[in-house]
Protein backbone atom coordinates (compact mmCIF):
# COMPACT_ATOMS: atom_id res chain seq x y z
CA UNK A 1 -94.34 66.80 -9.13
CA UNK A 2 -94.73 65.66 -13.01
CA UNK A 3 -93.52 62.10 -13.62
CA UNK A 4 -94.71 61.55 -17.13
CA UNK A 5 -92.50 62.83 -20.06
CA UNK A 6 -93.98 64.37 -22.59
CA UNK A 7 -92.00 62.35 -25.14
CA UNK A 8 -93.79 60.06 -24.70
CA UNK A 9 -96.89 61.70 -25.43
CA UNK A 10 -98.09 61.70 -29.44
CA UNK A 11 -99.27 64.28 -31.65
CA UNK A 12 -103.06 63.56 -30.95
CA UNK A 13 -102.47 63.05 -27.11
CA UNK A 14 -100.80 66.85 -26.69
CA UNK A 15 -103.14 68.39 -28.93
CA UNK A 16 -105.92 66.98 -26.70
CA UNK A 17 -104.08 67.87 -23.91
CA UNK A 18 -103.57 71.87 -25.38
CA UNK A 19 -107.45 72.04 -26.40
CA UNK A 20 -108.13 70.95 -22.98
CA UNK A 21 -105.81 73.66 -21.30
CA UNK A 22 -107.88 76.19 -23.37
CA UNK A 23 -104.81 76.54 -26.25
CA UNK A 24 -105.54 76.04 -30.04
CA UNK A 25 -104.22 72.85 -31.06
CA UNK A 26 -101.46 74.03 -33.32
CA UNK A 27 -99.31 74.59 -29.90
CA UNK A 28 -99.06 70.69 -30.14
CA UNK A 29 -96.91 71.19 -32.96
CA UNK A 30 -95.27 74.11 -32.02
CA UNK A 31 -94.07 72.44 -28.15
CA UNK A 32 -93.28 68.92 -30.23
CA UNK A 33 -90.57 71.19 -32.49
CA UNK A 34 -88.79 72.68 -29.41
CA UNK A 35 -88.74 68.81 -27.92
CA UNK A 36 -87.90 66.85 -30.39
CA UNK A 37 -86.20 69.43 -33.30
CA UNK A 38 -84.42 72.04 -31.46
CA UNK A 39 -84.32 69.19 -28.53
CA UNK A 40 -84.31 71.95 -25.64
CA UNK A 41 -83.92 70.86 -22.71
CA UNK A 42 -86.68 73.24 -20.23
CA UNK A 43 -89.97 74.65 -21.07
CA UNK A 44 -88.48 77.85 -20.26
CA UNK A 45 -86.58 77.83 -23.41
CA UNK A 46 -89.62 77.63 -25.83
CA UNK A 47 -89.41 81.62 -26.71
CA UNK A 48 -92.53 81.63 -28.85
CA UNK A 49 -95.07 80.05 -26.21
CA UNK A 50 -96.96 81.94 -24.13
CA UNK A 51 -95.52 81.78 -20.13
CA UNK A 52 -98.57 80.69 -18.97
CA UNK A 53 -98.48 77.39 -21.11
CA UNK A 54 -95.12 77.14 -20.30
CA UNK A 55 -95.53 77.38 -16.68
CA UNK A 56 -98.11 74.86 -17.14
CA UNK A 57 -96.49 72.26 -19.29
CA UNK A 58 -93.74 72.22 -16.55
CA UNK A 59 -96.61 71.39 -13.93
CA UNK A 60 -97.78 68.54 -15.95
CA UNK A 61 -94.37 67.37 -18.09
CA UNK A 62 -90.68 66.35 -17.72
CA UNK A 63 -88.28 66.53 -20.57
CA UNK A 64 -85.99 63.38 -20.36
CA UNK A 65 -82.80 62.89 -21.88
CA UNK A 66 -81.27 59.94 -22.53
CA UNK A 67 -77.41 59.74 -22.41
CA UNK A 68 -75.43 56.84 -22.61
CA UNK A 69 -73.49 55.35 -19.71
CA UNK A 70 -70.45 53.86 -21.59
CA UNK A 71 -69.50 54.13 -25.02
CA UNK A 72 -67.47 51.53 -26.47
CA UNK A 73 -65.15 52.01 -29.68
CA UNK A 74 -64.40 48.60 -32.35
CA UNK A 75 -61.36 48.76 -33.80
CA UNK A 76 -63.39 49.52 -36.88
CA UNK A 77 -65.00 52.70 -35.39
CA UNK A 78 -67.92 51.17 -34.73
CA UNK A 79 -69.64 52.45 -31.40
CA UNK A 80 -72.17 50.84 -28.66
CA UNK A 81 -74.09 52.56 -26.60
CA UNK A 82 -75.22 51.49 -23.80
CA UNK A 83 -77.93 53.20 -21.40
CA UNK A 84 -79.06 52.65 -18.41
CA UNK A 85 -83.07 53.00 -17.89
CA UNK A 86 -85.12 54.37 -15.35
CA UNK A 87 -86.81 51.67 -13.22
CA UNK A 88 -90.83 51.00 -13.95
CA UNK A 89 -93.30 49.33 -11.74
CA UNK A 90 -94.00 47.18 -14.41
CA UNK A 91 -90.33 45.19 -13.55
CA UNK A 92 -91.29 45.67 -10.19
CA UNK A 93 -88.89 48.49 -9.58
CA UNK A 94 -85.61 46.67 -11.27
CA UNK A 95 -83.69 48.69 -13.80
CA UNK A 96 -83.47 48.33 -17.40
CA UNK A 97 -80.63 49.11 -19.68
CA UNK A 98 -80.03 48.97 -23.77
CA UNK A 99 -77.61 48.97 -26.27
CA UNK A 100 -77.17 50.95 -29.45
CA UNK A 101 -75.25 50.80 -32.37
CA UNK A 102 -73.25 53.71 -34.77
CA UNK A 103 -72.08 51.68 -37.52
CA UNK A 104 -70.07 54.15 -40.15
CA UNK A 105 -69.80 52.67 -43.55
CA UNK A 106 -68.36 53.62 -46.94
CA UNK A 107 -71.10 52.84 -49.85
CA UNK A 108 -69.23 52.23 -53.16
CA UNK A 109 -71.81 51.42 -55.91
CA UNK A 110 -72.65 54.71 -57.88
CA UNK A 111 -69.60 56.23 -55.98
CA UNK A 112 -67.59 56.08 -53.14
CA UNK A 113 -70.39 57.82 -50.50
CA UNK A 114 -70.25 57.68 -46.27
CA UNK A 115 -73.34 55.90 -44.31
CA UNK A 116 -73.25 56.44 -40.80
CA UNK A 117 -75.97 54.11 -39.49
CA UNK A 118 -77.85 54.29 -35.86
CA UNK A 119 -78.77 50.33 -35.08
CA UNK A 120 -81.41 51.46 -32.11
CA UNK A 121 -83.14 49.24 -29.79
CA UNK A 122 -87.31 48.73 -29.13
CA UNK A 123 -87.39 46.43 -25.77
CA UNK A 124 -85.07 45.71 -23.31
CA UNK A 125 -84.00 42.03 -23.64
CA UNK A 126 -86.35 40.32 -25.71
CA UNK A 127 -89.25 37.50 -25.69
CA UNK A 128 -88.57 35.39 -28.94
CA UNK A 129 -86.09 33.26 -28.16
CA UNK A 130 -83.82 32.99 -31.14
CA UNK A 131 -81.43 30.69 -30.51
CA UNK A 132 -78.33 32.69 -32.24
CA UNK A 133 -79.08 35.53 -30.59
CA UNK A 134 -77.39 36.76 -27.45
CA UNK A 135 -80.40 39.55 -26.90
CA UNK A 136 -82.56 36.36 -26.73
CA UNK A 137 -80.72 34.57 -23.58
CA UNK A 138 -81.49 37.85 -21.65
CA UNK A 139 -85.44 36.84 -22.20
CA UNK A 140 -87.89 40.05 -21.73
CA UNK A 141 -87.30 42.84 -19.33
CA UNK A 142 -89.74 45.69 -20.63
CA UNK A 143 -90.72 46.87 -23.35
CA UNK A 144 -89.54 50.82 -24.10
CA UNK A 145 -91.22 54.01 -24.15
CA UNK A 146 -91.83 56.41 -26.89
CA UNK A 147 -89.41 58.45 -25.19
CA UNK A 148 -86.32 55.59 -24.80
CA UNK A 149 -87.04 54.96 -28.56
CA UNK A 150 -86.29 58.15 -29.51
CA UNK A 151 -84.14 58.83 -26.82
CA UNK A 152 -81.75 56.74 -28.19
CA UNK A 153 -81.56 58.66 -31.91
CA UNK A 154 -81.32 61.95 -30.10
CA UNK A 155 -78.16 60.69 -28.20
CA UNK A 156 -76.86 59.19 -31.41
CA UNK A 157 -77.30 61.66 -33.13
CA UNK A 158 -75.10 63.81 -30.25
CA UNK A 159 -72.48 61.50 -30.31
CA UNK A 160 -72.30 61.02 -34.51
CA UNK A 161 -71.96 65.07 -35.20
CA UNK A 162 -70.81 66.73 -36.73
CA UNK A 163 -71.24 63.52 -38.85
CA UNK A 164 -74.11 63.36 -40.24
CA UNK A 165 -76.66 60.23 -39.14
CA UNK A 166 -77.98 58.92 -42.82
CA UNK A 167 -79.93 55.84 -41.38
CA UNK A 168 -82.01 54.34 -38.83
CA UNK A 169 -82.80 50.60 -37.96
CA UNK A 170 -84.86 49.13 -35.33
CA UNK A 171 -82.50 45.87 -35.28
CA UNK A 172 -80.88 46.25 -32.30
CA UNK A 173 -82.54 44.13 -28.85
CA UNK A 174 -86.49 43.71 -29.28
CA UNK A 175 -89.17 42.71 -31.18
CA UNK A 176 -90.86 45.84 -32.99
CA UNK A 177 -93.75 44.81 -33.47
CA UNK A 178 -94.39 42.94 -29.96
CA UNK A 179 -94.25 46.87 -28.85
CA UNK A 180 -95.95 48.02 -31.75
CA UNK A 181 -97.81 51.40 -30.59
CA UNK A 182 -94.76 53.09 -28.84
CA UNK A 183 -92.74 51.60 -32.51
CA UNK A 184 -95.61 53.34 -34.82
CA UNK A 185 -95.63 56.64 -32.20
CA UNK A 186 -91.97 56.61 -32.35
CA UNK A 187 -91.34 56.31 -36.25
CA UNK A 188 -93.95 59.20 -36.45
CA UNK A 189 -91.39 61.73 -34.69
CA UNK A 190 -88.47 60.53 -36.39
CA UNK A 191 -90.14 61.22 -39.61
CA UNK A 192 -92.48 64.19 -38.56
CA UNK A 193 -91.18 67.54 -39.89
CA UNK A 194 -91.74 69.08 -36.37
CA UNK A 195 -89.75 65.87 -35.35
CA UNK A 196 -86.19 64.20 -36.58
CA UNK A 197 -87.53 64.80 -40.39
CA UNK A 198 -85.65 61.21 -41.14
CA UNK A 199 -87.38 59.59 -44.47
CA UNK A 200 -88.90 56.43 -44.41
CA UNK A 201 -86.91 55.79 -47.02
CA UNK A 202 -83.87 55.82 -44.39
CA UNK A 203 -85.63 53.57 -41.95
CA UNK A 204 -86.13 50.00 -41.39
CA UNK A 205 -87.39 48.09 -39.34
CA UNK A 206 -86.69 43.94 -38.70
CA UNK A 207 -89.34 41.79 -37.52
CA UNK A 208 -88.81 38.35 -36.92
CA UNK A 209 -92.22 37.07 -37.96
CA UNK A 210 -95.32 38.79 -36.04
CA UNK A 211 -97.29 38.16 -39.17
CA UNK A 212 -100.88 39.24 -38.70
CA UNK A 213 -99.21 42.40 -37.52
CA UNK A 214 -97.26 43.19 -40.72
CA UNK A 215 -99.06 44.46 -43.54
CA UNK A 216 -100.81 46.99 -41.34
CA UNK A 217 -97.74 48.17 -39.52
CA UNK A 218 -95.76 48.52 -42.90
CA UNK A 219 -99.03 50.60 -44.69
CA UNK A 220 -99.23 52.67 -41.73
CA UNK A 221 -95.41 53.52 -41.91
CA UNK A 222 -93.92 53.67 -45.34
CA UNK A 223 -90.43 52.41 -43.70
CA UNK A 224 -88.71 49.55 -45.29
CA UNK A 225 -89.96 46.18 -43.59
CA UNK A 226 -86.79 43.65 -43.18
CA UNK A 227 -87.92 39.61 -41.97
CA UNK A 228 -85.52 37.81 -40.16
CA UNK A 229 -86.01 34.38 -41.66
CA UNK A 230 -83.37 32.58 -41.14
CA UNK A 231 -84.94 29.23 -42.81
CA UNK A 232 -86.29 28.05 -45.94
CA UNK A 233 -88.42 25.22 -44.28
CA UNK A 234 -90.59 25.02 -40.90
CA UNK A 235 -88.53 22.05 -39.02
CA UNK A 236 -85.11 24.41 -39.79
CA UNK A 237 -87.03 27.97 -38.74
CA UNK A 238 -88.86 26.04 -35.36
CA UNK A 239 -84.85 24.87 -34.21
CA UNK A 240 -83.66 28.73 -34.78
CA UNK A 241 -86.52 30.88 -34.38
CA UNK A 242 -89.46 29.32 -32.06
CA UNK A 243 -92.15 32.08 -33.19
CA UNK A 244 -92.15 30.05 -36.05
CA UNK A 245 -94.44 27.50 -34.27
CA UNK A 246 -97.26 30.28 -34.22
CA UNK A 247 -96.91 31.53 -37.47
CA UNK A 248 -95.38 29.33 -39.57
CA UNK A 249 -93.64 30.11 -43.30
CA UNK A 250 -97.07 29.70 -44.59
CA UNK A 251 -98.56 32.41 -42.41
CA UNK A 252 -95.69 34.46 -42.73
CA UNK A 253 -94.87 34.46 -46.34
CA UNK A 254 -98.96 35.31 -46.63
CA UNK A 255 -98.55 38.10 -44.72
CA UNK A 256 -95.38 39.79 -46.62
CA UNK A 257 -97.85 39.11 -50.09
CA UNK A 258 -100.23 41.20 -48.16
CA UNK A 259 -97.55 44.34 -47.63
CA UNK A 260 -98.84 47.22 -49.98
CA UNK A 261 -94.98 47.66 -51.54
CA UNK A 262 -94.89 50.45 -53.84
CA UNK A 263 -93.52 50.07 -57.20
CA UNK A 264 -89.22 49.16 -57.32
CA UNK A 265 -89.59 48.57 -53.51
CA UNK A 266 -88.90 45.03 -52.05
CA UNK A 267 -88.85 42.89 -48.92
CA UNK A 268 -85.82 42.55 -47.30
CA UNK A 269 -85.54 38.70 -45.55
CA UNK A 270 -82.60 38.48 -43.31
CA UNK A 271 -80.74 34.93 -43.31
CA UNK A 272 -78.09 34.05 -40.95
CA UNK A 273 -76.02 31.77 -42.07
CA UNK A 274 -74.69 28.95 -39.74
CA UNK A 275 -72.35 25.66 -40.12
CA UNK A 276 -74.69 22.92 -40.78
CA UNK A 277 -77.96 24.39 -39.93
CA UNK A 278 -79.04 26.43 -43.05
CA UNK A 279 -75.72 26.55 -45.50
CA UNK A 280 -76.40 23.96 -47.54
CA UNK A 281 -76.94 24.46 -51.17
CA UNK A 282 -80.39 22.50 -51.09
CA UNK A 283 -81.02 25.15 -48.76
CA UNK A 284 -80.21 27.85 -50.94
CA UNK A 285 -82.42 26.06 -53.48
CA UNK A 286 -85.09 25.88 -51.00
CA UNK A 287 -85.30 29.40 -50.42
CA UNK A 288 -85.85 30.21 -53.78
CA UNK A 289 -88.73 28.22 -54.38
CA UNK A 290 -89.76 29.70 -51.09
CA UNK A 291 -89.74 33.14 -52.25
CA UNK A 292 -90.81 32.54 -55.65
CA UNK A 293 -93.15 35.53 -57.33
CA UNK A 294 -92.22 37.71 -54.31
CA UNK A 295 -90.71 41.84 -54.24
CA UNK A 296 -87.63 40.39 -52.51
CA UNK A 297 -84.18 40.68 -51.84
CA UNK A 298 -82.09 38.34 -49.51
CA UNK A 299 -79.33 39.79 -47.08
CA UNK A 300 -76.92 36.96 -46.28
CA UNK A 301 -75.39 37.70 -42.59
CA UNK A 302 -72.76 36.10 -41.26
CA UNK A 303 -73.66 34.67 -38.12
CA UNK A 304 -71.83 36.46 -34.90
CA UNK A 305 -70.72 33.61 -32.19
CA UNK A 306 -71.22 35.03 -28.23
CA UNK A 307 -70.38 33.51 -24.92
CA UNK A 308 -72.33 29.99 -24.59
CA UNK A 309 -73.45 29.77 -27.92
CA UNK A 310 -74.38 26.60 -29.63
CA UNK A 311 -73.50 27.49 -33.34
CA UNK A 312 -70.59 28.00 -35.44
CA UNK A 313 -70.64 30.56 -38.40
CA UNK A 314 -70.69 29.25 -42.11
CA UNK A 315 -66.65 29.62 -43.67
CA UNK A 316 -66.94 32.37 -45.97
CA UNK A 317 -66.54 29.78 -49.19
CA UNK A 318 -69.64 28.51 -48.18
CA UNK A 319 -71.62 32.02 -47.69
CA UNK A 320 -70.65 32.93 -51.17
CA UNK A 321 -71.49 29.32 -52.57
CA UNK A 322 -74.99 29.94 -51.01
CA UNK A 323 -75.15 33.90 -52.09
CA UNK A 324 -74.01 32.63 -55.91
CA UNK A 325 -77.15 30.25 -55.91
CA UNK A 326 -79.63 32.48 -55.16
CA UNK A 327 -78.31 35.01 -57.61
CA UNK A 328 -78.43 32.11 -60.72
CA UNK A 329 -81.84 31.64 -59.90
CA UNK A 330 -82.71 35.05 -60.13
CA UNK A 331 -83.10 36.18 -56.46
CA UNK A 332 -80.96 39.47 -55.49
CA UNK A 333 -78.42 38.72 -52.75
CA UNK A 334 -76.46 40.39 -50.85
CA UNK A 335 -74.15 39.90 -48.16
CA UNK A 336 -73.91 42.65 -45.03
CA UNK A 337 -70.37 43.13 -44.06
CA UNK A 338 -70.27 42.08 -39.76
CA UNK A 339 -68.96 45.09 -37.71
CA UNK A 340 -68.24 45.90 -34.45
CA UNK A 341 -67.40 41.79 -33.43
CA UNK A 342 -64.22 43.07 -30.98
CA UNK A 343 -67.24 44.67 -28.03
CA UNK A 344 -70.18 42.32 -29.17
CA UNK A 345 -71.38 45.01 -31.27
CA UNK A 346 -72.34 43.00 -34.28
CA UNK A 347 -75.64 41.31 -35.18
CA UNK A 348 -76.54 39.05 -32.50
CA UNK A 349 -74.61 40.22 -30.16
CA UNK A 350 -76.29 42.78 -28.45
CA UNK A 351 -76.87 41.22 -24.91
CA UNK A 352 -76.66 43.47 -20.98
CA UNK A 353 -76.58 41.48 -17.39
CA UNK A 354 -80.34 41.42 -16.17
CA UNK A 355 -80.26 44.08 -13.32
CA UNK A 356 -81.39 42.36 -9.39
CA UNK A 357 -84.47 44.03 -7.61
């Protein structure tokens, strides 16, 4: 009986497969579309293959689908997702689940214009150990398939219409880049033609500091690279975010220099702001000089208190204070608005029980 779903399989692995069956390699292409584009859900259903192949990619191939076990509604119609995983032998048979985010916004510079954004998830729990973050406390389950990834934008996607989904972001519970080939096989679909057909342009993803794996993961991509920094010197970033003792600002900052950013196209660095940590205005001052001569912009976010948590957000006053800084010295600031707070929706927040063997 087939185990292995071909979702998870790229572009290059089923066209190897197909030459290998004795079919041209364009069928690749063709069997991708009917997955991932017209999202059917049997081999039976692709009309323009050949029965044989079909016959024989339901020998070899599942077709999961990934639908969420509770959706939760925020009095500000933001929506969580949350699935439950199949168990892997890597967890030694113990389930997995995520969480997902459809955040619907109203954009107002240029014109009023709806966003409806899909916050999507990359592991299940997570390894780095931010201290503000309630994914963090959960520590590292697994890391996700191609097919979970994606999984998750298809069922968004289901859930949004007949809105339609403007944006992706790989901010919700994970590293990216600690699970960097299913990420970079994953962003493919989304923005293959035969797949979602999402533009980079539309995606972003947030790493909190894997720097030697940045400016190849960004050149191979084209999405829009956010840094959760959090910091503007080493003793602050080591308290909130311990990665920081293996690559350090130095390291890191080197590595966004490296990112081939085409022209009008900056860095994103994430900053949340919390009482008496990183709010100060020397701070503020700090981070300037810190991202002197670089493509960037700075989104302020206020910080998102959870069950057990050792921090206090920064009083509005004081956000603004800091936000006003940066934007005398030059550096463009902005300030994301915190959604979804009333079911732990919102940044930081994104946390589910570890399952028991």
């Amino acid at each position: 009986m087939p185990t292995r779903d071909i979702q998870d399989l790229t572009a290059a692995e089923l066209e190897s497969w197909c030459v290998e069956a004795g079919e041209p390699p364009y069928r690749a292409r063709q069997i991708l579309a009917w997955v991932h584009r017209q999202a059917v859900p049997r081999f039976d259903d692709m009309e323009n293959l050949p029965k044989t192949l079909r016959a024989r990619l339901a020998a070899a191939f599942t077709i999961g689908r990934l639908d969420p076990a509770i959706v939760s509604e925020a009095a500000d119609g933001t929506r969580k997702l949350l699935f439950q995983l199949a168990p892997e032998a890597e967890t030694g048979g113990r389930a997995a689940a995520i969480e997902s985010v459809l955040i619907p916004q109203v954009e107002r510079a240029g014109g009023a214009r709806d966003r409806l954004t899909l916050c999507i998830s990359s592991q299940a729990g997570c390894g780095m150990g931010c201290g503000f973050c309630a994914t963090a406390r959960m520590g590292l389950v697994r890391n996700l398939g191609i097919g979970e990834i994606v999984g998750q934008v298809r069922a968004g996607r289901a859930l949004a219409a007949p809105e339609r989904l403007t944006n992706v972001v790989l901010m919700g519970m994970g590293e990216p880049l600690a699970n960097y080939d299913a990420v970079l096989a994953a962003l493919e679909i989304l923005t293959a033609d035969w797949g979602y057909a999402i533009s980079p342009r539309r995606i972003t993803v947030s790493t909190v500091g894997l720097a030697p794996a940045i400016p190849q993961f960004i050149a191979a991509t084209r999405v829009n690279l956010a840094v959760s920094l959090h910091a503007p010197t080493d003793r602050q970033r080591e308290r909130l975010v311990p990665v920081n003792r293996r690559y350090p600002l130095a390291a890191l900052l080197a590595a966004c220099r490296e990112v081939p950013l085409p022209r009008r196209k900056r860095i994103t660095f994430e900053y949340v702001m919390i009482a008496g940590e990183n709010d100060a205005d020397g701070d503020a001052r700090a981070l300037v000089r810190l991202l002197h001569g670089l493509r960037a912009k700075v989104n302020l976010i206020h910080f998102n208190p959870f069950p057990g948590t050792g921090f206090a957000p920064s009083p509005p006053g004081r956000v603004l204070r800091f936000q006003a800084i940066l934007r005398q010295h030059g550096l463009s600031a902005t300030i994301r608005e915190s959604r979804g707070q009333d079911i732990q929706a919102a940044c930081g927040q994104l946390a589910v029980a570890r399952a028991a063997a």
